[in-house]
Protein backbone atom coordinates (compact mmCIF):
# COMPACT_ATOMS: atom_id res chain seq x y z
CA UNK A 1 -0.60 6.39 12.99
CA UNK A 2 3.20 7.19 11.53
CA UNK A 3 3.20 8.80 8.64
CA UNK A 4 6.52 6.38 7.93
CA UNK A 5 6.31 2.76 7.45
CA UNK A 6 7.40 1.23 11.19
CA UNK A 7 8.13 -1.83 13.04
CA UNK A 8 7.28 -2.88 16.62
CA UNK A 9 10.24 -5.28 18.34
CA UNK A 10 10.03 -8.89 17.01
CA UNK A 11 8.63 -11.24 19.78
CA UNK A 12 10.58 -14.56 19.18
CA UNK A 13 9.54 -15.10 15.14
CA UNK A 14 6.79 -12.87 14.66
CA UNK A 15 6.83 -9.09 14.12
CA UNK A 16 4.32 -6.31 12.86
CA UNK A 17 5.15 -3.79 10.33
CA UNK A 18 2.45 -0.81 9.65
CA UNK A 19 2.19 0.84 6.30
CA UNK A 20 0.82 4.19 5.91
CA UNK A 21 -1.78 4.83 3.42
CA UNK A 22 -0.46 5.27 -0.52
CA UNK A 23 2.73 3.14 0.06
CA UNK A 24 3.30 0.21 -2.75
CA UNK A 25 4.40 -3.03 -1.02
CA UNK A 26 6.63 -5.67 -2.16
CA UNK A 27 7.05 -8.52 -0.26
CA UNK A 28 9.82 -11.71 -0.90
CA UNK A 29 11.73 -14.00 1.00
CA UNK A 30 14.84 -15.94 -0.15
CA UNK A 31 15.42 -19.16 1.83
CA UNK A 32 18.94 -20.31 2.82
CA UNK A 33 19.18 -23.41 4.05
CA UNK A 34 18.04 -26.76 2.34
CA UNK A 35 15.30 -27.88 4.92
CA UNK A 36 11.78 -26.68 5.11
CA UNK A 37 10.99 -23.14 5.42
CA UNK A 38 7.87 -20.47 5.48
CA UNK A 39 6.91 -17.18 6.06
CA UNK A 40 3.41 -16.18 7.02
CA UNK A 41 2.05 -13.27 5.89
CA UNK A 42 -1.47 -11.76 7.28
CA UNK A 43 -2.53 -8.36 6.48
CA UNK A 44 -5.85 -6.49 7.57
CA UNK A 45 -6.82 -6.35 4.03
CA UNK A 46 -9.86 -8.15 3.79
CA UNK A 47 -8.33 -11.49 5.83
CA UNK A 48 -6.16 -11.67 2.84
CA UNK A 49 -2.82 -13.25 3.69
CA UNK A 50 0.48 -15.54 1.64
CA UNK A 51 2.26 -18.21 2.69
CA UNK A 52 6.34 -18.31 1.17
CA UNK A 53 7.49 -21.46 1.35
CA UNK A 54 10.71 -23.37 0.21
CA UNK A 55 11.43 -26.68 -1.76
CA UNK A 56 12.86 -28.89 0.85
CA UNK A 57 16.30 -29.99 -0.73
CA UNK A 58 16.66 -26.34 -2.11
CA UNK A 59 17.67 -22.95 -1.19
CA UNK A 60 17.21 -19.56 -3.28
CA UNK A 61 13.52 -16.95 -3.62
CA UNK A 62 10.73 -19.01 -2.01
CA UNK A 63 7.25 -19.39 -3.48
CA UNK A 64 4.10 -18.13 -2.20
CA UNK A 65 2.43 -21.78 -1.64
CA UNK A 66 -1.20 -20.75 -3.32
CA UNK A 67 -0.20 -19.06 -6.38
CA UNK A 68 3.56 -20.23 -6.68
CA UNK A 69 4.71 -16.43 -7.07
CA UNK A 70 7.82 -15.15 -6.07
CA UNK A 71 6.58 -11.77 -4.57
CA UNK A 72 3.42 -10.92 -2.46
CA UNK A 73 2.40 -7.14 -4.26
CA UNK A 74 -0.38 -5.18 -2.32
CA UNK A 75 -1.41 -2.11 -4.12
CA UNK A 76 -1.70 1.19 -2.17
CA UNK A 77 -4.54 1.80 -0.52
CA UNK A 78 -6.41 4.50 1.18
CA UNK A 79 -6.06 3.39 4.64
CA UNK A 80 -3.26 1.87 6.51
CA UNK A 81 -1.82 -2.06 6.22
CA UNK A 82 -0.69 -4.21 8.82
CA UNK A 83 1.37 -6.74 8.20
CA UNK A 84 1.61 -9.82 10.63
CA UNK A 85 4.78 -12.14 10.08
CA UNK A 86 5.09 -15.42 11.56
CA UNK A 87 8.39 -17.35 10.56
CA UNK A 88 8.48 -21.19 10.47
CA UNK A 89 11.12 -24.18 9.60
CA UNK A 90 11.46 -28.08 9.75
CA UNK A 91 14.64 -29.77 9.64
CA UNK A 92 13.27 -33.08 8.42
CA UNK A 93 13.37 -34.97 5.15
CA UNK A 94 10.12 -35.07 5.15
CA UNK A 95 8.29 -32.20 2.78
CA UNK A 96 6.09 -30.46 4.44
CA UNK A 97 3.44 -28.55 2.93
CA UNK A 98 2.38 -25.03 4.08
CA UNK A 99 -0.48 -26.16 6.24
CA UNK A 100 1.48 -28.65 8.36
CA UNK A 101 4.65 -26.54 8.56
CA UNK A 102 2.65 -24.14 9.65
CA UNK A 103 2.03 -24.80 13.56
CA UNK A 104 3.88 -23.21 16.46
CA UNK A 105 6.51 -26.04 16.76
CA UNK A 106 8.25 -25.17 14.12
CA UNK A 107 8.25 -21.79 14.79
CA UNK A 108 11.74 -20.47 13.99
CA UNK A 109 13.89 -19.13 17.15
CA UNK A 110 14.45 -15.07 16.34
CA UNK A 111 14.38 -12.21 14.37
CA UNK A 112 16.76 -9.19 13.32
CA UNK A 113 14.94 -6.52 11.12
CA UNK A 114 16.63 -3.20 9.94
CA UNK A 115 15.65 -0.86 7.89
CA UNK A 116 16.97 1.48 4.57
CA UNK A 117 15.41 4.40 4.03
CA UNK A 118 16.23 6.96 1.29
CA UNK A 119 18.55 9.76 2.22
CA UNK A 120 17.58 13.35 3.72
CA UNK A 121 19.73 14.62 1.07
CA UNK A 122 18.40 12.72 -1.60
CA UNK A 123 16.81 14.18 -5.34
CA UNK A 124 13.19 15.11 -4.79
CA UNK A 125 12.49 13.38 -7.97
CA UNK A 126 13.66 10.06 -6.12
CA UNK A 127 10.09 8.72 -4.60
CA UNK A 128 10.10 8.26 -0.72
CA UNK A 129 10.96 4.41 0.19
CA UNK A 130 11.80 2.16 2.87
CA UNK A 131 12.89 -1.52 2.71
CA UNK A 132 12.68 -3.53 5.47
CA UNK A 133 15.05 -6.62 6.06
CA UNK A 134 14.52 -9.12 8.13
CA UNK A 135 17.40 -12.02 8.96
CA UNK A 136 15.94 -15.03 10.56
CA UNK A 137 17.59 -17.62 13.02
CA UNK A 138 16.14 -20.75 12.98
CA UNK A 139 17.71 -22.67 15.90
CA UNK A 140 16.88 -21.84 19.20
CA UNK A 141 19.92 -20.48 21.72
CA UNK A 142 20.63 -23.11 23.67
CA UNK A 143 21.26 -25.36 20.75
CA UNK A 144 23.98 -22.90 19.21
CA UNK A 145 27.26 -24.66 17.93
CA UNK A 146 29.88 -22.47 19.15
CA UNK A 147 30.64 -19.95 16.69
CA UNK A 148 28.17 -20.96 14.25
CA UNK A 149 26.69 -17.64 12.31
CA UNK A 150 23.58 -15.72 13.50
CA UNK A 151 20.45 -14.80 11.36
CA UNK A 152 21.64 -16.31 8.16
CA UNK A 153 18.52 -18.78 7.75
CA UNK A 154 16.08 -17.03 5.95
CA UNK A 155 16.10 -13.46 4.26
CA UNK A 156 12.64 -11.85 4.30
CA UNK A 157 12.36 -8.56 2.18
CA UNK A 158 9.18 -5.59 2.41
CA UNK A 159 10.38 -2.65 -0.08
CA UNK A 160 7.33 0.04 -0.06
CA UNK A 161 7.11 3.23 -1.78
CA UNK A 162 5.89 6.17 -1.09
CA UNK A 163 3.01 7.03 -4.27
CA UNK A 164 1.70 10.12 -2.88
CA UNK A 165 3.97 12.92 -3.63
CA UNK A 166 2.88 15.50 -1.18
CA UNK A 167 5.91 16.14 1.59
CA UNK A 168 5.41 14.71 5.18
CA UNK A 169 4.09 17.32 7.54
CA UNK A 170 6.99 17.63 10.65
CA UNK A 171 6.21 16.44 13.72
CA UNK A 172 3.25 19.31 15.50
CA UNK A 173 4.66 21.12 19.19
CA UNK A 174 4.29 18.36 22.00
CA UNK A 175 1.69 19.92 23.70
CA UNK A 176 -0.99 20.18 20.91
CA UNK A 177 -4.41 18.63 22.04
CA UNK A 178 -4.57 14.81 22.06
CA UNK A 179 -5.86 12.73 20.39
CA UNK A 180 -6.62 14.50 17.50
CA UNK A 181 -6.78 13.25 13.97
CA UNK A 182 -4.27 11.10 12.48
CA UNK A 183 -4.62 12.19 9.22
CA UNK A 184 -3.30 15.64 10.70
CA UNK A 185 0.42 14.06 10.55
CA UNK A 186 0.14 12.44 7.13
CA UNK A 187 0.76 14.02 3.62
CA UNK A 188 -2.11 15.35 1.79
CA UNK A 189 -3.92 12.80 -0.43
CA UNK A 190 -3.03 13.07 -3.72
CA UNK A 191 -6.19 11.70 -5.13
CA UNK A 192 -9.57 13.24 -4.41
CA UNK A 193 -11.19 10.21 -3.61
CA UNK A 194 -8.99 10.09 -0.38
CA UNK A 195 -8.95 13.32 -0.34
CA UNK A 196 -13.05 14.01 -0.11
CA UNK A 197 -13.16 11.16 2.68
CA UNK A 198 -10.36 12.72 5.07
CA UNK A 199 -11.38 16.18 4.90
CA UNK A 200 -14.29 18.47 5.08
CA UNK A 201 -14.38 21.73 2.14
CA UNK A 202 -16.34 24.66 2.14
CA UNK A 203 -16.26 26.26 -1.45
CA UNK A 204 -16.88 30.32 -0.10
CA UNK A 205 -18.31 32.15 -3.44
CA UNK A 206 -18.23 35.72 -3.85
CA UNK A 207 -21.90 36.65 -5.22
CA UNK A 208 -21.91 40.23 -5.22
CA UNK A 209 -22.64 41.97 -8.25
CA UNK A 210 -19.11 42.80 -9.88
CA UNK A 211 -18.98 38.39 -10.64
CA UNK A 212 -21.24 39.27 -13.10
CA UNK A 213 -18.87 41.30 -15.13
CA UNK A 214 -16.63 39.46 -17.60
CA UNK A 215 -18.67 36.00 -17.25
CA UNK A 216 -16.89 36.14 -14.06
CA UNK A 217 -19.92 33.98 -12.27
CA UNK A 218 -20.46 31.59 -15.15
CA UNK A 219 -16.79 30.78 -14.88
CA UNK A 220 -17.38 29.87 -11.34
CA UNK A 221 -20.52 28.32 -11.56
CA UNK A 222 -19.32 25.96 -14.23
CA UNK A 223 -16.14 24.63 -12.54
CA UNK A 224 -17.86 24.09 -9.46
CA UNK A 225 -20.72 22.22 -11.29
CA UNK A 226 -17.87 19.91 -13.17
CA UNK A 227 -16.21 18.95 -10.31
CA UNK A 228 -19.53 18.29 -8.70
CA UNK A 229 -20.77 16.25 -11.30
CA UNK A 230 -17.15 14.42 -11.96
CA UNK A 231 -17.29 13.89 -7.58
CA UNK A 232 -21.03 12.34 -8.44
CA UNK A 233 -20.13 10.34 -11.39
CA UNK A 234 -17.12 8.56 -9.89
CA UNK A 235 -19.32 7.75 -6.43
CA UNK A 236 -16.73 9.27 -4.14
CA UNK A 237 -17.66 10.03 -0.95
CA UNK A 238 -18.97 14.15 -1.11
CA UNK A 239 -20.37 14.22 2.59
CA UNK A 240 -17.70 16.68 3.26
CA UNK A 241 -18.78 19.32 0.60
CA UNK A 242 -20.61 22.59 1.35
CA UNK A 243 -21.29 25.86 -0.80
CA UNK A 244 -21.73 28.90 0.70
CA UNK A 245 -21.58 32.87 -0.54
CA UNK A 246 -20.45 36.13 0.87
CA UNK A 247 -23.89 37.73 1.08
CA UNK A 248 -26.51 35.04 0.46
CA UNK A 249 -27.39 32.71 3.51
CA UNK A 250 -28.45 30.05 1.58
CA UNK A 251 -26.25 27.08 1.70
CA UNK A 252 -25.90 24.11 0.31
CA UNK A 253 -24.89 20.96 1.88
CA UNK A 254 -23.56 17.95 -0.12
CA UNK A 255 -24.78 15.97 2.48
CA UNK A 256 -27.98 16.69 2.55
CA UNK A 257 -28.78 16.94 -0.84
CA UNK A 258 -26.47 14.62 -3.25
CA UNK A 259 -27.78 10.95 -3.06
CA UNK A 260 -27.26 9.19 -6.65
CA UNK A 261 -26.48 10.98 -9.82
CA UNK A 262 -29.93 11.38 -10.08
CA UNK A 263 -29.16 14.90 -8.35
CA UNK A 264 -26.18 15.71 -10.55
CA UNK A 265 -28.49 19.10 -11.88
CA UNK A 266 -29.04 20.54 -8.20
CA UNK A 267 -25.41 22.30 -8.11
CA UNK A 268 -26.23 23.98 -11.00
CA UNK A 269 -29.78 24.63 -9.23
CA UNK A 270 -28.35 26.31 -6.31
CA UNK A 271 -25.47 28.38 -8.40
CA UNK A 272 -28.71 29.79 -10.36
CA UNK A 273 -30.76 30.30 -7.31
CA UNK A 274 -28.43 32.43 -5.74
CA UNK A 275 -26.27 34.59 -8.74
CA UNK A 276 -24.32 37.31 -8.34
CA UNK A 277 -26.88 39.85 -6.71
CA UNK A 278 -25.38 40.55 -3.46
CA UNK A 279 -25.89 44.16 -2.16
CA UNK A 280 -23.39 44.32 0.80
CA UNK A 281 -20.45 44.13 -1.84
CA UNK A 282 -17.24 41.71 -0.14
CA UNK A 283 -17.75 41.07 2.69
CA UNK A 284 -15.23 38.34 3.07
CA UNK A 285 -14.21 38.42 6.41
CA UNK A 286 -17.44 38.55 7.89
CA UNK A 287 -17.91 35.12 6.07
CA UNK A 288 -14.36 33.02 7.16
CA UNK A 289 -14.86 34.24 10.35
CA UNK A 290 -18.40 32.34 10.27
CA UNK A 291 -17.22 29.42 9.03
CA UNK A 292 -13.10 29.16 10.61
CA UNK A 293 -14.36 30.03 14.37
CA UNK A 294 -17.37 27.46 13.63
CA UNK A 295 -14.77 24.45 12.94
CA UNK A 296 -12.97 25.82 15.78
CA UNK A 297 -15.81 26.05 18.03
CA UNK A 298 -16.75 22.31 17.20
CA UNK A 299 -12.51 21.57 18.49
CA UNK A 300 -13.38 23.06 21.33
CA UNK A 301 -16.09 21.80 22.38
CA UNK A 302 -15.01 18.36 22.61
CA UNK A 303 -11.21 18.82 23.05
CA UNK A 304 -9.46 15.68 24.91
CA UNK A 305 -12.37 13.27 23.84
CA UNK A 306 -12.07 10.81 21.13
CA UNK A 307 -15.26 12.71 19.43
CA UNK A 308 -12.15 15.41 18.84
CA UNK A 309 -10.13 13.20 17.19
CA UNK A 310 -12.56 12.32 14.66
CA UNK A 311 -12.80 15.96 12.91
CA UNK A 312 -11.72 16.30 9.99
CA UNK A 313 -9.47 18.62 9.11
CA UNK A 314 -11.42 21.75 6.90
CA UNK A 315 -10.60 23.12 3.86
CA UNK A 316 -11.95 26.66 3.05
CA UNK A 317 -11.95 27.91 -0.57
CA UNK A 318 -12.38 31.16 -1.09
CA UNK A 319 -13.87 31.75 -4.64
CA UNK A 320 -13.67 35.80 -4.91
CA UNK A 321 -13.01 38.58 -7.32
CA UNK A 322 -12.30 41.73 -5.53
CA UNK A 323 -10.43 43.30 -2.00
CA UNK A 324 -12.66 42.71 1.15
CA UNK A 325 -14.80 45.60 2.37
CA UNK A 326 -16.40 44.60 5.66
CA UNK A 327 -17.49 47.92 7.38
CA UNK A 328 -16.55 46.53 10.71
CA UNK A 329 -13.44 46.71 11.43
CA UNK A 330 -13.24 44.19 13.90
CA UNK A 331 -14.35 41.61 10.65
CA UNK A 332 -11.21 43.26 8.51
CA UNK A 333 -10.31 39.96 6.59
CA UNK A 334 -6.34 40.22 7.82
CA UNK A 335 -7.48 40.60 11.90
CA UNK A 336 -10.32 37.59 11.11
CA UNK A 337 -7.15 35.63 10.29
CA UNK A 338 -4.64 36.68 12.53
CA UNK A 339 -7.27 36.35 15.24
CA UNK A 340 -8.19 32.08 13.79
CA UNK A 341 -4.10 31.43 13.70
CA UNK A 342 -3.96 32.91 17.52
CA UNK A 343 -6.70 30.76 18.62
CA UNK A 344 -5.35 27.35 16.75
CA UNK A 345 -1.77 28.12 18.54
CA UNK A 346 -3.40 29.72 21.83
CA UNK A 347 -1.48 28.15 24.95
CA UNK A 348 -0.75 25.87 26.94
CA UNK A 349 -2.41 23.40 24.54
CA UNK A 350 -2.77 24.63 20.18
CA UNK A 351 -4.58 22.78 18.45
CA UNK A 352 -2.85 21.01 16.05
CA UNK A 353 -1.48 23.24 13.02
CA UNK A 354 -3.06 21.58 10.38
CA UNK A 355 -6.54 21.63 11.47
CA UNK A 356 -7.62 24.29 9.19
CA UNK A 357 -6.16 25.59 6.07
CA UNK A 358 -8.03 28.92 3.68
CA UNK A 359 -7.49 29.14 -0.02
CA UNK A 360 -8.12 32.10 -1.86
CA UNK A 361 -8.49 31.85 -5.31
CA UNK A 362 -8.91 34.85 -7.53
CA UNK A 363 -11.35 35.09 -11.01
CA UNK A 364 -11.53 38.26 -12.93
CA UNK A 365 -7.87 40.17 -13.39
CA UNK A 366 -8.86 42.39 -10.70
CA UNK A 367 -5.67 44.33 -10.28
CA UNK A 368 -6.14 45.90 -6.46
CA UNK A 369 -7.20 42.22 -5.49
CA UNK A 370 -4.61 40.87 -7.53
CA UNK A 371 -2.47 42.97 -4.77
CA UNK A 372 -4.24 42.55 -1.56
CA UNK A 373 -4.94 38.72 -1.88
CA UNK A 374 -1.09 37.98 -1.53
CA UNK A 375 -0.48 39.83 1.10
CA UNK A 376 -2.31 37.57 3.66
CA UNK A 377 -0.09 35.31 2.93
CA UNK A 378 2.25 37.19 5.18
CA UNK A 379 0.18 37.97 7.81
CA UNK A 380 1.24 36.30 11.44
CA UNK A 381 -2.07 33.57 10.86
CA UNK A 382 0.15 30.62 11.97
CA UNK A 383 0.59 29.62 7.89
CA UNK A 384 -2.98 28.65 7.36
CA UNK A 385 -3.49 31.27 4.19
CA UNK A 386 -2.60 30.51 0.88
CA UNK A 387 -3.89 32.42 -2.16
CA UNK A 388 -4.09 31.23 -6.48
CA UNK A 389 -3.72 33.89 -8.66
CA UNK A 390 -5.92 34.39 -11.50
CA UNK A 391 -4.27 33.18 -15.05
CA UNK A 392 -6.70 34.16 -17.75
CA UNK A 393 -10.04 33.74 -18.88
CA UNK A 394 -11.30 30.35 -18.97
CA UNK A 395 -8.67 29.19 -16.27
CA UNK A 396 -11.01 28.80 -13.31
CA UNK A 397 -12.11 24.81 -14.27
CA UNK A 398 -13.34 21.62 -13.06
CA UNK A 399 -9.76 20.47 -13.57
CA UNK A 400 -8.97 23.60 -12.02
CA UNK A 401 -10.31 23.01 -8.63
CA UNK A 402 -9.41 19.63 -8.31
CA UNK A 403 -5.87 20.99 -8.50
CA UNK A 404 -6.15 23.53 -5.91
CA UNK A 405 -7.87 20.99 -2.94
CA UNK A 406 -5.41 18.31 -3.98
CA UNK A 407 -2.13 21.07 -3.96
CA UNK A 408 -2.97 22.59 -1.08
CA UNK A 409 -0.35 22.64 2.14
CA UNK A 410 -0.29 21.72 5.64
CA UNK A 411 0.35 24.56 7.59
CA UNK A 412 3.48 23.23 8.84
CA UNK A 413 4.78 22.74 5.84
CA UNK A 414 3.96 26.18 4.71
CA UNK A 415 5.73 27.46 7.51
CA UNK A 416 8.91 25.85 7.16
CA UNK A 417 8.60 27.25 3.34
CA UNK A 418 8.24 30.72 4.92
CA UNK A 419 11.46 30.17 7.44
């Protein structure tokens, strides 16, 4: 899957154009001759397809032939569109209507398509676009008039825009694992509907006893119970969600337990059950490496099979109020880290950089943490670490968190931020 709207090579009068997901399309043709013309349009949406035809007698926009519009809008969706054209013309007096004109001999001779795109260089507050044009020649070659023009028949437009904001990820090293999943090379979503179904998050919540200071737990508890109950309330997809803390094994799996919103109060249930009364204080490496070398281990073991390229990318979200203190120093939250980026890039074939990403997102004003959370930023972990510093009482919301999954970074993007 490109993460750019493409074209394949037009065979005679047909050609296929694939849209990413979250691209607007905008479809019109202009006809310019005064004999019959159509364009076909089918799209994997649902079978749903237009017809463009023109008045025989008349040149100018055609009309789609079921709804007499000008333009053939498809709203962006959350997986990719295909677009199937078929071009068609009848040089007869008679009028034809879509169905009859519609049959492969009057399929039109050849197609040119090229392609606009906006500029490298262009204002960031321009949204990404392409338009595709595509000139049409009706008559076949060998019945040419000498120095008669080429593909000036019919003028078929597709403008799309890009409605996701997040950047393009570059292209990942040539000799990353294949296949692995597509939606490694596309933007981030930028809604959390699309968001929960692409990608798999594990919240990570400190529990030891210093969240209790400050209402530091309560703050936590409630955001992650909003967006819980918002995820719940909206029915999108929350297969992909698991809690778990730093010193409690208990763990709760969306999965398993969210089925309707009769279960909105079980969050809530399992925030309570657990609280902040962990006795082994931080121990936040310990914990990512659990759950990083896990979604690795699951890579692994399936590497070069299609099962690989159906993992979804994780998200880990560390929820946590102080500096790490694992007594083993072989669990020191920096090595756990370094040690996950070496293993995503280790050679002669990485996994793909955007496999994993960690978030660390501070609550209380901790000022040592405040310190030491930043600096894993800069740690050689092949860009997967990014940290959210804490901004007040109160700031750690259901809004909040919805922020932070949907503003996250690829890796490679992060890195080239870093260069």
């Amino acid at each position: 899957m490109s993460s750019k709207p493409s074209f394949t090579p037009p065979v005679g009068a047909t050609v296929k154009i694939s849209i990413p997901p979250e691209w607007f399309i905008n479809i019109s043709a202009i006809s310019r001759k005064n004999y019959n013309q159509g364009v076909f349009i089918q799209t994997n949406i649902r079978n749903n397809s237009s017809f463009f035809i023109s008045e025989n007698g008349k040149n100018g926009p055609m009309r789609d032939s079921a709804f007499g519009l000008f333009t053939f809008p498809i709203a962006p969706r959350q997986t990719p569109v295909d677009l199937d054209l078929s071009v068609y013309f009848a040089d007869t007096a008679e009028i034809l209507t879509a169905k009859k004109l519609r049959v492969p001999n009057y399929s039109s001779s050849k197609l040119d398509v090229q392609k606009s795109e906006k500029p490298e260089d262009a204002s960031d507050d321009i949204p990404d676009y392409v338009t595709f044009f595509i000139f049409v020649e009706d008559t076949p070659d060998n019945a040419q008039v000498a120095g008669s023009g080429q593909f000036d028949d019919q003028v078929i437009t597709i403008h799309v825009v890009k409605t996701n904001p997040n950047k393009i990820p570059p292209p990942p090293p040539p000799n990353v694992i294949k296949p692995y999943n597509p939606i490694l090379d596309l933007p981030r979503p930028s809604k959390l509907e699309n968001y929960l179904k692409q990608y798999d998050v594990t919240f990570l919540i400190d529990d030891s006893p210093s969240m209790a200071d400050e209402n530091r737990w309560v703050e936590a508890s409630n955001a992650l119970n909003g967006l819980a109950n918002y995820v719940i309330d909206s029915g999108f997809d929350a297969n992909g969600i698991d809690l778990a803390f730093l010193n409690s094994d208990f763990k709760f799996l969306f999965k398993d337990e969210i089925n309707d919103v009769t279960d909105k109060g079980k969050v809530a249930a399992a925030l309570a059950k657990v609280g902040p009364n962990g006795q082994n204080g931080t121990p936040t490496g310990q914990r990512c490496s659990e759950i990083l070398n896990k979604h690795l281990d699951r890579l692994d073991a399936v590497k070069g099979t299609q099962a690989y390229a159906e993992i979804k990318p994780l998200d880990l979200i560390v929820i946590t109020d102080g500096v790490p203190n694992d007594k083993d120093p072989n669990l020191e939250l920096t090595k756990v880290l370094i040690d996950v980026g070496a293993r995503i890039r280790k050679q002669p074939t990485p996994h793909h950089p955007n496999s994993l990403g960690v978030q660390f997102v501070q609550i209380g004003n901790d000022p040592f943490a405040a310190t030491a959370l930043p600096k894993l930023v800069q740690a050689d972990t092949g860009s997967i670490v990014d940290t959210v510093p804490y901004a007040g009482a109160g700031s750690i919301s259901p809004d909040k968190l919805e922020r932070i999954l949907l503003g996250g970074l690829h890796p490679n993007i992060r890195a080239q931020n870093v260069i």
